[in-house]
C-alpha atoms as a PDB file:
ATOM      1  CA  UNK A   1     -63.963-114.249 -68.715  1.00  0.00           C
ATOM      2  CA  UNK A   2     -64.484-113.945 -65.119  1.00  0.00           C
ATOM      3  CA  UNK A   3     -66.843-116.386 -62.846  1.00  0.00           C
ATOM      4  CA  UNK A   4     -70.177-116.417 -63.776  1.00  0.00           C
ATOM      5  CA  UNK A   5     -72.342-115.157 -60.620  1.00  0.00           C
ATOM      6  CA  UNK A   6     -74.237-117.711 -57.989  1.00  0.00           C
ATOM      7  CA  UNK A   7     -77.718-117.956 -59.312  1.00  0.00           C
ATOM      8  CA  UNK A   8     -80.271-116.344 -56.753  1.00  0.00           C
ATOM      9  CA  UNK A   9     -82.432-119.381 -56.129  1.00  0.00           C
ATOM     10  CA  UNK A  10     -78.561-121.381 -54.864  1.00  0.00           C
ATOM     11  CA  UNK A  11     -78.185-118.544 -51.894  1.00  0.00           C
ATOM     12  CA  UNK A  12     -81.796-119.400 -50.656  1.00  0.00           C
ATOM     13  CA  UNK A  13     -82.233-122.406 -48.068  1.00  0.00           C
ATOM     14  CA  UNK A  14     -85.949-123.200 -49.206  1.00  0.00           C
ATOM     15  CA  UNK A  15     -88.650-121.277 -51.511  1.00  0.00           C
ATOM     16  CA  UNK A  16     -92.309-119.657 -50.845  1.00  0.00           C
ATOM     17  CA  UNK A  17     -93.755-119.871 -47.685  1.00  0.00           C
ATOM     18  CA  UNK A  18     -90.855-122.101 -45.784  1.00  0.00           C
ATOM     19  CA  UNK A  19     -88.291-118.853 -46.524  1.00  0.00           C
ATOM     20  CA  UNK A  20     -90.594-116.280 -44.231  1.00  0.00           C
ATOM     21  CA  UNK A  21     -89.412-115.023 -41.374  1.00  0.00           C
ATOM     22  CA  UNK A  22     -91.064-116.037 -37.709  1.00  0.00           C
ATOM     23  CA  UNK A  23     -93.118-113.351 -36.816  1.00  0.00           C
ATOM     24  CA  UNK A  24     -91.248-112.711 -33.474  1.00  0.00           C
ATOM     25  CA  UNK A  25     -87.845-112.121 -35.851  1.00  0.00           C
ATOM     26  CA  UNK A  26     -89.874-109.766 -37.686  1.00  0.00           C
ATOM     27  CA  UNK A  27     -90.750-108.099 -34.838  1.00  0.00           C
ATOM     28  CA  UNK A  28     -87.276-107.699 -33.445  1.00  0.00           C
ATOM     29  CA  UNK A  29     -86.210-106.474 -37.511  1.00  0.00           C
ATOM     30  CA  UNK A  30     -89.204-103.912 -36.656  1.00  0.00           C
ATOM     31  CA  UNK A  31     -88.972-102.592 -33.253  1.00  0.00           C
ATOM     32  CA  UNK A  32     -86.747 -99.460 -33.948  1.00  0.00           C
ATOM     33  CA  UNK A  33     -88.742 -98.475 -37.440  1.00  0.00           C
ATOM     34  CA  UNK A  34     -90.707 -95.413 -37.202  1.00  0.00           C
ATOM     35  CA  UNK A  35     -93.816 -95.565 -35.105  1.00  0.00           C
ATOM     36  CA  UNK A  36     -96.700 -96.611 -37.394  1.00  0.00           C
ATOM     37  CA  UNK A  37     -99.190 -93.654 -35.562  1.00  0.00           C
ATOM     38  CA  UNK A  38     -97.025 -91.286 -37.730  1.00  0.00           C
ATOM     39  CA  UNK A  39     -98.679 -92.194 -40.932  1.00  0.00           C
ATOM     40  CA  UNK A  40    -102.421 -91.895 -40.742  1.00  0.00           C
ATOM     41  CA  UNK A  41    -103.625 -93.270 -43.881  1.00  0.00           C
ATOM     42  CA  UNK A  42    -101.604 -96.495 -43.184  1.00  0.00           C
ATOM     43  CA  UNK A  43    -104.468 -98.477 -41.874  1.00  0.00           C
ATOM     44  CA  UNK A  44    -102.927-101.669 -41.546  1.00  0.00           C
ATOM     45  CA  UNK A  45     -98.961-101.817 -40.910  1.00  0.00           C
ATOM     46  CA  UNK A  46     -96.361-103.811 -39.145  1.00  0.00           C
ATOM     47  CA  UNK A  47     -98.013-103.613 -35.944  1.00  0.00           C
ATOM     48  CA  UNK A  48    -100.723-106.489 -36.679  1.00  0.00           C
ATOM     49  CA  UNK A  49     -97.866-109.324 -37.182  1.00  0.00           C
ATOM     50  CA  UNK A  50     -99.184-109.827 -40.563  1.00  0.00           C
ATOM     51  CA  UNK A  51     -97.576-109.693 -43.982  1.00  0.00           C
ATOM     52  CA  UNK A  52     -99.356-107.328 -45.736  1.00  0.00           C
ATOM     53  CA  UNK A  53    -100.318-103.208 -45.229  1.00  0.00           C
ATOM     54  CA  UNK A  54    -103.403-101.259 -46.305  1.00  0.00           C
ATOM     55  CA  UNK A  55    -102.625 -97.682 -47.628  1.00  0.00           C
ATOM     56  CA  UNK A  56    -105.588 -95.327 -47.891  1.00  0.00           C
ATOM     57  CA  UNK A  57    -106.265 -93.562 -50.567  1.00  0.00           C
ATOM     58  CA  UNK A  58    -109.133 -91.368 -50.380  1.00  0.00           C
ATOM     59  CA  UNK A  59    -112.248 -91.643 -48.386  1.00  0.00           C
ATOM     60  CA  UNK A  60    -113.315 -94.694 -51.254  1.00  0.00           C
ATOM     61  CA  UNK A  61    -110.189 -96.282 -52.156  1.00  0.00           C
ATOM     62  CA  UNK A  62    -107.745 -98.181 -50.145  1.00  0.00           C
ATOM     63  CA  UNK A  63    -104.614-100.168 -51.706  1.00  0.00           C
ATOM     64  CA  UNK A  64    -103.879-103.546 -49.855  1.00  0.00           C
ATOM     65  CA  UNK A  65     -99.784-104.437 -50.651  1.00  0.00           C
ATOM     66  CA  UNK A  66     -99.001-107.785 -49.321  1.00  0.00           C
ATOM     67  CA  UNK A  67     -95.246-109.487 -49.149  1.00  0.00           C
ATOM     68  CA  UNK A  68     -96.741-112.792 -50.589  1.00  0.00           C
END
């Protein structure tokens, strides 16, 4: 039998909230994306900093996907 492979959890330095990115890193990750404006029921997107987007819907309902 061959090698079993490295568990997932041995290639990470640290777990939850220590493992994000700084938001400046994210940024430079982000910077050649497609512009945000393209999309108008994304609400909220990359361009707040923050980890999570609102997609709308319909004129009622709004999903909210977040990273955490």
């Amino acid at each position: 039998m061959g090698k079993a492979p490295p568990r997932l959890t041995s290639l990470a330095h640290g777990g939850g909230c220590g493992c994000k990115l700084a938001p400046s890193v994210l940024q430079q990750l982000l910077a050649e994306e497609t512009e945000p404006s393209l999309f108008r029921q994304l609400l909220v997107g990359t361009e707040t900093g923050d980890d999570a987007a609102v997609w709308q819907i319909d004129d009622a309902t709004c999903v909210i996907a977040t990273t955490d």
